[in-house]
PDB file of N, CA and C in Angstrom:
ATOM      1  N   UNK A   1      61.107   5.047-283.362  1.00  0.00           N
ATOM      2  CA  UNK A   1      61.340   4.391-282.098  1.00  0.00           C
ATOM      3  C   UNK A   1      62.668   3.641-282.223  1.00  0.00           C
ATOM      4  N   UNK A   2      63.404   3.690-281.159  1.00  0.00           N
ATOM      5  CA  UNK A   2      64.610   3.018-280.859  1.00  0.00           C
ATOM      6  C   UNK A   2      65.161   2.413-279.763  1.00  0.00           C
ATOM      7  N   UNK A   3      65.656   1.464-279.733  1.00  0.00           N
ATOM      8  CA  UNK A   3      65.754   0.997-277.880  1.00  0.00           C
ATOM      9  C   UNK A   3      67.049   0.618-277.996  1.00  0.00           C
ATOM     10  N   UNK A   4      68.134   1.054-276.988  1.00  0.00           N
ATOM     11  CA  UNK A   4      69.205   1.379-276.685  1.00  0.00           C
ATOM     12  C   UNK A   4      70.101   0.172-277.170  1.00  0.00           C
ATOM     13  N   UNK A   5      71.048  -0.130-277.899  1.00  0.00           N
ATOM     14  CA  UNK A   5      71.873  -1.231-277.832  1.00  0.00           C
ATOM     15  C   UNK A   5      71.531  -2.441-276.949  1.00  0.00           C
ATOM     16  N   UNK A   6      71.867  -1.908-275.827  1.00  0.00           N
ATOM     17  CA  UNK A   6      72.211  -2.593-274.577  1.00  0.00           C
ATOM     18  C   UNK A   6      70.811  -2.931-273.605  1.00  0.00           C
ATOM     19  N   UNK A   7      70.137  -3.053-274.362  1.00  0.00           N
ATOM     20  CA  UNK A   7      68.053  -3.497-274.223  1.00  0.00           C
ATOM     21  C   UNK A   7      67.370  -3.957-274.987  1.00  0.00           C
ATOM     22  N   UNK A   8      68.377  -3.776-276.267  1.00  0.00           N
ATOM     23  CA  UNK A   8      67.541  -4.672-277.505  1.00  0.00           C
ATOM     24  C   UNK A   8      67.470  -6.358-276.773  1.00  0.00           C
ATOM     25  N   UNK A   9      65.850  -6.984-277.690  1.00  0.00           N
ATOM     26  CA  UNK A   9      65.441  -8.021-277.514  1.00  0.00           C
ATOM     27  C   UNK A   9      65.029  -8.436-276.173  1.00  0.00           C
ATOM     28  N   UNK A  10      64.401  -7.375-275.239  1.00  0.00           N
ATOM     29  CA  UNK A  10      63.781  -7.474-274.296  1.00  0.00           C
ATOM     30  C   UNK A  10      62.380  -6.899-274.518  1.00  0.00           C
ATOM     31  N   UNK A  11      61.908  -6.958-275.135  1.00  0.00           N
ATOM     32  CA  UNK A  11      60.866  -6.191-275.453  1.00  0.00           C
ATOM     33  C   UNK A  11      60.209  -5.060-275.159  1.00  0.00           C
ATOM     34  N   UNK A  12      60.986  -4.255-275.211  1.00  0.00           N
ATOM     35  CA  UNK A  12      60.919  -3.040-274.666  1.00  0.00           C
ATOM     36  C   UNK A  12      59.977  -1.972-275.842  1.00  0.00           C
ATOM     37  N   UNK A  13      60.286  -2.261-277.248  1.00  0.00           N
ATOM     38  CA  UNK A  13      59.799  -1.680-278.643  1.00  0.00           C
ATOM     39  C   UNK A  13      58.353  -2.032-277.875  1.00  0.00           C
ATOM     40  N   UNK A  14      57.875  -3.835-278.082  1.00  0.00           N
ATOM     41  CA  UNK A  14      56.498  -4.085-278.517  1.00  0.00           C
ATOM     42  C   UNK A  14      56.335  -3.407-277.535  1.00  0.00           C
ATOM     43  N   UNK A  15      56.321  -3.474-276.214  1.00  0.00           N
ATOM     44  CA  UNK A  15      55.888  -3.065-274.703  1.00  0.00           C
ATOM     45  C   UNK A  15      55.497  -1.266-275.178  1.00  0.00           C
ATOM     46  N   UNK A  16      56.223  -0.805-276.085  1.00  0.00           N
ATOM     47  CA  UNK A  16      56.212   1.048-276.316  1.00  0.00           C
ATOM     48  C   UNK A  16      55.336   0.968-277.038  1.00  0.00           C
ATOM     49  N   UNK A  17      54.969   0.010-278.248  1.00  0.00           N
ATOM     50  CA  UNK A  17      54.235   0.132-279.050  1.00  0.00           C
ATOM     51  C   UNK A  17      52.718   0.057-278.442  1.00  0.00           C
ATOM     52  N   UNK A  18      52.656  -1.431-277.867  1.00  0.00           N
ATOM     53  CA  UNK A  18      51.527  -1.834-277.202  1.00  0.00           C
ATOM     54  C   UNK A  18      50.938  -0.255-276.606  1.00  0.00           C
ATOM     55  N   UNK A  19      51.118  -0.112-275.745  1.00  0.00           N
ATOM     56  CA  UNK A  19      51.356   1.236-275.043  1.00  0.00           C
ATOM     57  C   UNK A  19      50.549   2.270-275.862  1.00  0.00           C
ATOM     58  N   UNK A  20      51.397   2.769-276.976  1.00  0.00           N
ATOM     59  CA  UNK A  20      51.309   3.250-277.876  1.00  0.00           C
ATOM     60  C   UNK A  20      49.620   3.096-278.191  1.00  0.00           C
ATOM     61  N   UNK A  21      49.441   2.026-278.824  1.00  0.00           N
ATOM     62  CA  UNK A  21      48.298   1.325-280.049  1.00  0.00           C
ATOM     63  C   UNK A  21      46.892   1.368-278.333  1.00  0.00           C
ATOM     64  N   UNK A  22      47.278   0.886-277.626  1.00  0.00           N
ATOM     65  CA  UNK A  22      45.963   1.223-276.218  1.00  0.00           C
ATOM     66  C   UNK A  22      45.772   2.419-275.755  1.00  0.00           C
ATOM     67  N   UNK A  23      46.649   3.175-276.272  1.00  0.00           N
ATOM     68  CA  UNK A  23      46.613   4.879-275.414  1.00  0.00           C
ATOM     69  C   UNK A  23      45.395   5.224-276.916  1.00  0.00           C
ATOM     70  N   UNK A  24      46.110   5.235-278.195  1.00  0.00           N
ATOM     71  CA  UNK A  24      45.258   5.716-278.829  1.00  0.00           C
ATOM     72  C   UNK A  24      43.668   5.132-278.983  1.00  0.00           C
ATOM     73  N   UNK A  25      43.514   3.867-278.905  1.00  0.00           N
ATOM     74  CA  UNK A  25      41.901   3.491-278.553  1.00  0.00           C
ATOM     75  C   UNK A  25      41.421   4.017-277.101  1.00  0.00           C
ATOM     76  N   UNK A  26      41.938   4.099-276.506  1.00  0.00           N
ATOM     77  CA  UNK A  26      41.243   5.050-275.555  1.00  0.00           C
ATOM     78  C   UNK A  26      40.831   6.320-275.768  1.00  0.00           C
ATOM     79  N   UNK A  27      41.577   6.816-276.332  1.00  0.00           N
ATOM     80  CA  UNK A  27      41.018   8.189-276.736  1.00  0.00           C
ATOM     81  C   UNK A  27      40.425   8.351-278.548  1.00  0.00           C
ATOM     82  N   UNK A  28      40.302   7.158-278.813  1.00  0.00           N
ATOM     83  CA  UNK A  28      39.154   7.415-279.717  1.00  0.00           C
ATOM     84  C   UNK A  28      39.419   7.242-281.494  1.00  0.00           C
ATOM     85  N   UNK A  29      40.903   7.179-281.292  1.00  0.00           N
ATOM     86  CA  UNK A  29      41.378   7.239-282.813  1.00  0.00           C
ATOM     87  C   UNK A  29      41.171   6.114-283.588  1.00  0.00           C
ATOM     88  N   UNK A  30      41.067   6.211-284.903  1.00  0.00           N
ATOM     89  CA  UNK A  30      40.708   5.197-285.436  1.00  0.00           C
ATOM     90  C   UNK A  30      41.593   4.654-286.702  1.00  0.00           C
ATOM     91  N   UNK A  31      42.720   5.368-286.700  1.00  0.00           N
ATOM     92  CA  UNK A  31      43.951   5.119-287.513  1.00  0.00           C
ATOM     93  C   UNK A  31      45.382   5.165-286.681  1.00  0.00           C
ATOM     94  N   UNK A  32      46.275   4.807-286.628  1.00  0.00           N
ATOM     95  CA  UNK A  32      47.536   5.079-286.574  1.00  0.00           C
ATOM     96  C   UNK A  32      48.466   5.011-288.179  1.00  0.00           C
ATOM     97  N   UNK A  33      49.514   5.881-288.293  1.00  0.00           N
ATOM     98  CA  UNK A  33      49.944   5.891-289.150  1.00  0.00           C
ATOM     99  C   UNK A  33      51.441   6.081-288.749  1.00  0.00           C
ATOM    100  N   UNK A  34      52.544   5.919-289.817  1.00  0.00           N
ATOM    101  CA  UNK A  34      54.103   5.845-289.436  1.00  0.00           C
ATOM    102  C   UNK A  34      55.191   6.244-290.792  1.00  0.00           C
ATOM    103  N   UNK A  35      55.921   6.524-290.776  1.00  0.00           N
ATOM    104  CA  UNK A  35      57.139   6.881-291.390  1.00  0.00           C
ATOM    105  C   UNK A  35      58.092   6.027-290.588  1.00  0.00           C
ATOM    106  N   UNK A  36      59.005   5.363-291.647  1.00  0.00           N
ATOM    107  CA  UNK A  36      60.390   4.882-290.846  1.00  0.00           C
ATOM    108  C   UNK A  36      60.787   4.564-292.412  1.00  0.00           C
ATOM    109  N   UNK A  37      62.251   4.120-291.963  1.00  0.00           N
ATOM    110  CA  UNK A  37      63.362   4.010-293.321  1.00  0.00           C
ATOM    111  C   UNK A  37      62.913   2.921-294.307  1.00  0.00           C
ATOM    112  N   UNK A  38      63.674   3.127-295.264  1.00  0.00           N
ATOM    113  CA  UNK A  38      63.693   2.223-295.652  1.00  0.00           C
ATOM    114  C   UNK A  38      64.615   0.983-296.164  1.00  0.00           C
ATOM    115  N   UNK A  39      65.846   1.521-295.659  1.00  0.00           N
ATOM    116  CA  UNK A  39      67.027   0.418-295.235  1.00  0.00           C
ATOM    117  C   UNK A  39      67.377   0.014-294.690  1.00  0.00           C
ATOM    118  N   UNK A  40      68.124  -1.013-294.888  1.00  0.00           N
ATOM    119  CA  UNK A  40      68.031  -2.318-294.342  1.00  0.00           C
ATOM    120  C   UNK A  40      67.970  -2.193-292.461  1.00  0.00           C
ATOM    121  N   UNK A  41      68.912  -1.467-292.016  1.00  0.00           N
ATOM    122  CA  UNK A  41      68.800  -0.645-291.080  1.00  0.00           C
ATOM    123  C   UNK A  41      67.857  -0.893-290.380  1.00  0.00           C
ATOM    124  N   UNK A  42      66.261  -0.324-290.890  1.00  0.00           N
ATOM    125  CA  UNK A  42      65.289  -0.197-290.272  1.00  0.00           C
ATOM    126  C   UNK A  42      64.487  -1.719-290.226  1.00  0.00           C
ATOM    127  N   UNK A  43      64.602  -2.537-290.691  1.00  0.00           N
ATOM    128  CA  UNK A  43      64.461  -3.689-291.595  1.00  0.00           C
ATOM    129  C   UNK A  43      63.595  -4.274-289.789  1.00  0.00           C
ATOM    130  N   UNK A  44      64.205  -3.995-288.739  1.00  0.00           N
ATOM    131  CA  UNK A  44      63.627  -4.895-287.683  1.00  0.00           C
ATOM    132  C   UNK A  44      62.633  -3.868-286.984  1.00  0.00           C
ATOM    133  N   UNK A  45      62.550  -2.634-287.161  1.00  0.00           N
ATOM    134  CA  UNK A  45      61.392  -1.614-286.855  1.00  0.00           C
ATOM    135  C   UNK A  45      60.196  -1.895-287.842  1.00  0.00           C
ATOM    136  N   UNK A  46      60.417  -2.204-288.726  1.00  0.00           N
ATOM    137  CA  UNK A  46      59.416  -2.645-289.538  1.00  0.00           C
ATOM    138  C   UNK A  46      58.567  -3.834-289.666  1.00  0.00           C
ATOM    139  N   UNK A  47      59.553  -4.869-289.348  1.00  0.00           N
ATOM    140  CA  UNK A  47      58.990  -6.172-289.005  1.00  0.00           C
ATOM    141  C   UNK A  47      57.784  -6.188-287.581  1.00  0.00           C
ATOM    142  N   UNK A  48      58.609  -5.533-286.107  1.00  0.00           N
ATOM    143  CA  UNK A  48      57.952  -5.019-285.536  1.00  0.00           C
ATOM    144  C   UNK A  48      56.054  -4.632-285.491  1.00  0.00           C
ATOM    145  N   UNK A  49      56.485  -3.332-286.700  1.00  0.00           N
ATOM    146  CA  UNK A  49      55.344  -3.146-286.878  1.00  0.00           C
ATOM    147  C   UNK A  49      53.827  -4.013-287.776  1.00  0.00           C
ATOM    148  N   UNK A  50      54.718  -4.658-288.473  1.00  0.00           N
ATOM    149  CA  UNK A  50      53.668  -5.651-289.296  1.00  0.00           C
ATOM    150  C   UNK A  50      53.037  -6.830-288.267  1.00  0.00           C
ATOM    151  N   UNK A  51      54.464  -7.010-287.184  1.00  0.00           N
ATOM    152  CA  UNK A  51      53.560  -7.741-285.911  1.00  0.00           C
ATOM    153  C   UNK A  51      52.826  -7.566-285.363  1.00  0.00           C
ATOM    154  N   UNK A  52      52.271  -6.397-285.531  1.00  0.00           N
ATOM    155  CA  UNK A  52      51.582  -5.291-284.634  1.00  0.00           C
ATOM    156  C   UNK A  52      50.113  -4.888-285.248  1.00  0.00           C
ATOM    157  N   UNK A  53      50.308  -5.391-286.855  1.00  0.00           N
ATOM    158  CA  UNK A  53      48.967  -5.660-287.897  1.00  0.00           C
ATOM    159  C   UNK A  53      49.518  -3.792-288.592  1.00  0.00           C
ATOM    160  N   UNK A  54      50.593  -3.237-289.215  1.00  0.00           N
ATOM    161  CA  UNK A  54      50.697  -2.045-289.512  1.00  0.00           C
ATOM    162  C   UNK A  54      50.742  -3.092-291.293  1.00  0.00           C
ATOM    163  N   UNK A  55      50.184  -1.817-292.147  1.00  0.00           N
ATOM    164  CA  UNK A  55      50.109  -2.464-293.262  1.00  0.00           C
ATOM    165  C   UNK A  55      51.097  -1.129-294.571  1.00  0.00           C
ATOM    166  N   UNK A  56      51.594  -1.841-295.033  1.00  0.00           N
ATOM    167  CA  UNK A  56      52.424  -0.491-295.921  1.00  0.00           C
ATOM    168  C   UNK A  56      51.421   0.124-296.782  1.00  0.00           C
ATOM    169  N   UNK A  57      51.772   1.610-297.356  1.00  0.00           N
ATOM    170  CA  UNK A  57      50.472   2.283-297.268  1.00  0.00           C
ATOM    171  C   UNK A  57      50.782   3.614-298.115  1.00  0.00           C
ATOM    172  N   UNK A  58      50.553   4.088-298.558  1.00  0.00           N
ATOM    173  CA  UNK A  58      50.841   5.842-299.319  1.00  0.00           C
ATOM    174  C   UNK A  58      51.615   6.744-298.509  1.00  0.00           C
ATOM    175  N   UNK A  59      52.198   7.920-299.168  1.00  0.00           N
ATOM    176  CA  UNK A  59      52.317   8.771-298.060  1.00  0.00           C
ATOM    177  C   UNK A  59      50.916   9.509-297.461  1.00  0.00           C
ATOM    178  N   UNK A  60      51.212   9.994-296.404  1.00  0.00           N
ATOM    179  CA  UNK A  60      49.800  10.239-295.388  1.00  0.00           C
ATOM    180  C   UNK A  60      50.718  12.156-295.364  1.00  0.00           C
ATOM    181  N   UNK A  61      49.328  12.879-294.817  1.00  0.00           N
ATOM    182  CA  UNK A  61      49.845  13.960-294.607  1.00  0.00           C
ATOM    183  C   UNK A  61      50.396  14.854-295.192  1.00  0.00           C
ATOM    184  N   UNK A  62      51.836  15.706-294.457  1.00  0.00           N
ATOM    185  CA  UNK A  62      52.323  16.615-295.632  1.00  0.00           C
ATOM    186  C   UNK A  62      53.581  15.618-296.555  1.00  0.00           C
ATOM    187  N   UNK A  63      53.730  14.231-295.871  1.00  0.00           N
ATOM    188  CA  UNK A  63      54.900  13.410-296.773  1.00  0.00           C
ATOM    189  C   UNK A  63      54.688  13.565-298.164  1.00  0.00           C
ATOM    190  N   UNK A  64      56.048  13.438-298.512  1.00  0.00           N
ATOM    191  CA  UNK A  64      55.961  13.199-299.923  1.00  0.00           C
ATOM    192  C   UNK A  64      56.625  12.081-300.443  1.00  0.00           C
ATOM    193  N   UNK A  65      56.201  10.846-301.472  1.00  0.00           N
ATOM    194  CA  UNK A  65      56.783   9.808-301.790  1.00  0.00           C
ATOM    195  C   UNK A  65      58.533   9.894-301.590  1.00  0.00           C
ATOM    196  N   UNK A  66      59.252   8.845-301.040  1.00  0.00           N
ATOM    197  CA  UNK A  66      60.942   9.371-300.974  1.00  0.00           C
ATOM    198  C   UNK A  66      61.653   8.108-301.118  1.00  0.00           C
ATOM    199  N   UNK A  67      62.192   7.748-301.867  1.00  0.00           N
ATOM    200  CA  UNK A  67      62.635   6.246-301.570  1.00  0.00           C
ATOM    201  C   UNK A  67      63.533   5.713-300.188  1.00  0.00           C
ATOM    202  N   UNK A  68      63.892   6.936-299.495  1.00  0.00           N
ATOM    203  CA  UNK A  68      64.248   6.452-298.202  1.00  0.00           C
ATOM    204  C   UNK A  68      63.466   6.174-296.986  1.00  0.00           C
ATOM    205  N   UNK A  69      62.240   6.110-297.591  1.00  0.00           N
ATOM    206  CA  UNK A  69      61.172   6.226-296.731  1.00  0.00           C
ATOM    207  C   UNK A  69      60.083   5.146-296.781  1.00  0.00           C
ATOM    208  N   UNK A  70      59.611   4.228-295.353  1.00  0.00           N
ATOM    209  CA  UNK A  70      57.723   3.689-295.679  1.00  0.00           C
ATOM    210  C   UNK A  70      56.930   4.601-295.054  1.00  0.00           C
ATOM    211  N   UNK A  71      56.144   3.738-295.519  1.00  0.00           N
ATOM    212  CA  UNK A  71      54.796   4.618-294.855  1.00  0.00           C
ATOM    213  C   UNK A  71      54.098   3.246-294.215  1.00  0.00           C
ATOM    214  N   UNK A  72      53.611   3.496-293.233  1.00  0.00           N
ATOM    215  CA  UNK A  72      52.366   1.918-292.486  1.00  0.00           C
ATOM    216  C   UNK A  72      51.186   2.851-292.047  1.00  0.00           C
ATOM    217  N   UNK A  73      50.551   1.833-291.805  1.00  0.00           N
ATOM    218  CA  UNK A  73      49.262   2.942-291.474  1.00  0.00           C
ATOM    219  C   UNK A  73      48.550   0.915-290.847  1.00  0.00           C
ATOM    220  N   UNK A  74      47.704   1.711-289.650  1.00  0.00           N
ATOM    221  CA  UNK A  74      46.761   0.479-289.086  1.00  0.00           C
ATOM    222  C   UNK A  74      45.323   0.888-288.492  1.00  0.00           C
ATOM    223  N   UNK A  75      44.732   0.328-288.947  1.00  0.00           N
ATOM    224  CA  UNK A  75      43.173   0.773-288.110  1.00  0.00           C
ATOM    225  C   UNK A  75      42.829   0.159-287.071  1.00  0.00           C
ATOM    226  N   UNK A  76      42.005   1.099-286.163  1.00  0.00           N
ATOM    227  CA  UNK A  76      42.165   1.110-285.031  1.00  0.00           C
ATOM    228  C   UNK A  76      40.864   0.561-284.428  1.00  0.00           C
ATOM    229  N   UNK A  77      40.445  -0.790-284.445  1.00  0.00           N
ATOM    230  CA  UNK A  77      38.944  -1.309-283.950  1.00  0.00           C
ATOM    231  C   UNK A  77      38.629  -0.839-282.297  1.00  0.00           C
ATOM    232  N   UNK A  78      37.876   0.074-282.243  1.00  0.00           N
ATOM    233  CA  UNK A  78      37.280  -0.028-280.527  1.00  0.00           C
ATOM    234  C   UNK A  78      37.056  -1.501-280.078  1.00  0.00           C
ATOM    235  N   UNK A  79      37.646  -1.448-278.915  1.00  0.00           N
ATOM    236  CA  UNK A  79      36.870  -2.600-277.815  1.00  0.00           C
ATOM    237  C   UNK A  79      36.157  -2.494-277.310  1.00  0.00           C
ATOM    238  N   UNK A  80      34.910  -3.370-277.564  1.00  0.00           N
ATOM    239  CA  UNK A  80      34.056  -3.242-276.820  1.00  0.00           C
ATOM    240  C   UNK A  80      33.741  -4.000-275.221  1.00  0.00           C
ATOM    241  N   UNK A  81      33.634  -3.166-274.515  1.00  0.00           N
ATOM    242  CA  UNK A  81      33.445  -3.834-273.337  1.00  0.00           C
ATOM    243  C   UNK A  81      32.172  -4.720-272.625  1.00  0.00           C
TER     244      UNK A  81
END
């Protein structure tokens, strides 16, 4: 995820994420998981996500360990209504 220069710090990320993290409890999932960099670069996509309760984590899938790389992963509690 990336939000344009010229939109950063409007919250446009959490707002995608949010989004994101309610679409998938609706339909039932009970993990989310992520890849993003791991320099410095990415340093505020990441923060992001730990706001968000993402916890660093193994590689998932077909990844393979890379040092340019994290891994997050977050579980996904149903709401109950």
């Amino acid at each position: 995820m990336r939000t344009s220069p010229a939109l950063k710090r409007k919250g446009i990320a959490s707002s995608l994420l949010r989004h994101i993290i309610e679409e998938s409890l609706k339909c039932g999932y009970q993990r989310l998981s992520l890849e993003t960099g791991s320099m410095d670069f990415f340093h505020p996509a990441r923060k992001l996500y730990e706001k968000f309760g993402f916890a660093y984590c193994q590689p998932f899938s077909d990844y393979k360990a890379d040092s340019n790389s994290v891994f997050m992963t977050k579980e996904l509690k149903l709401i109950s209504k």
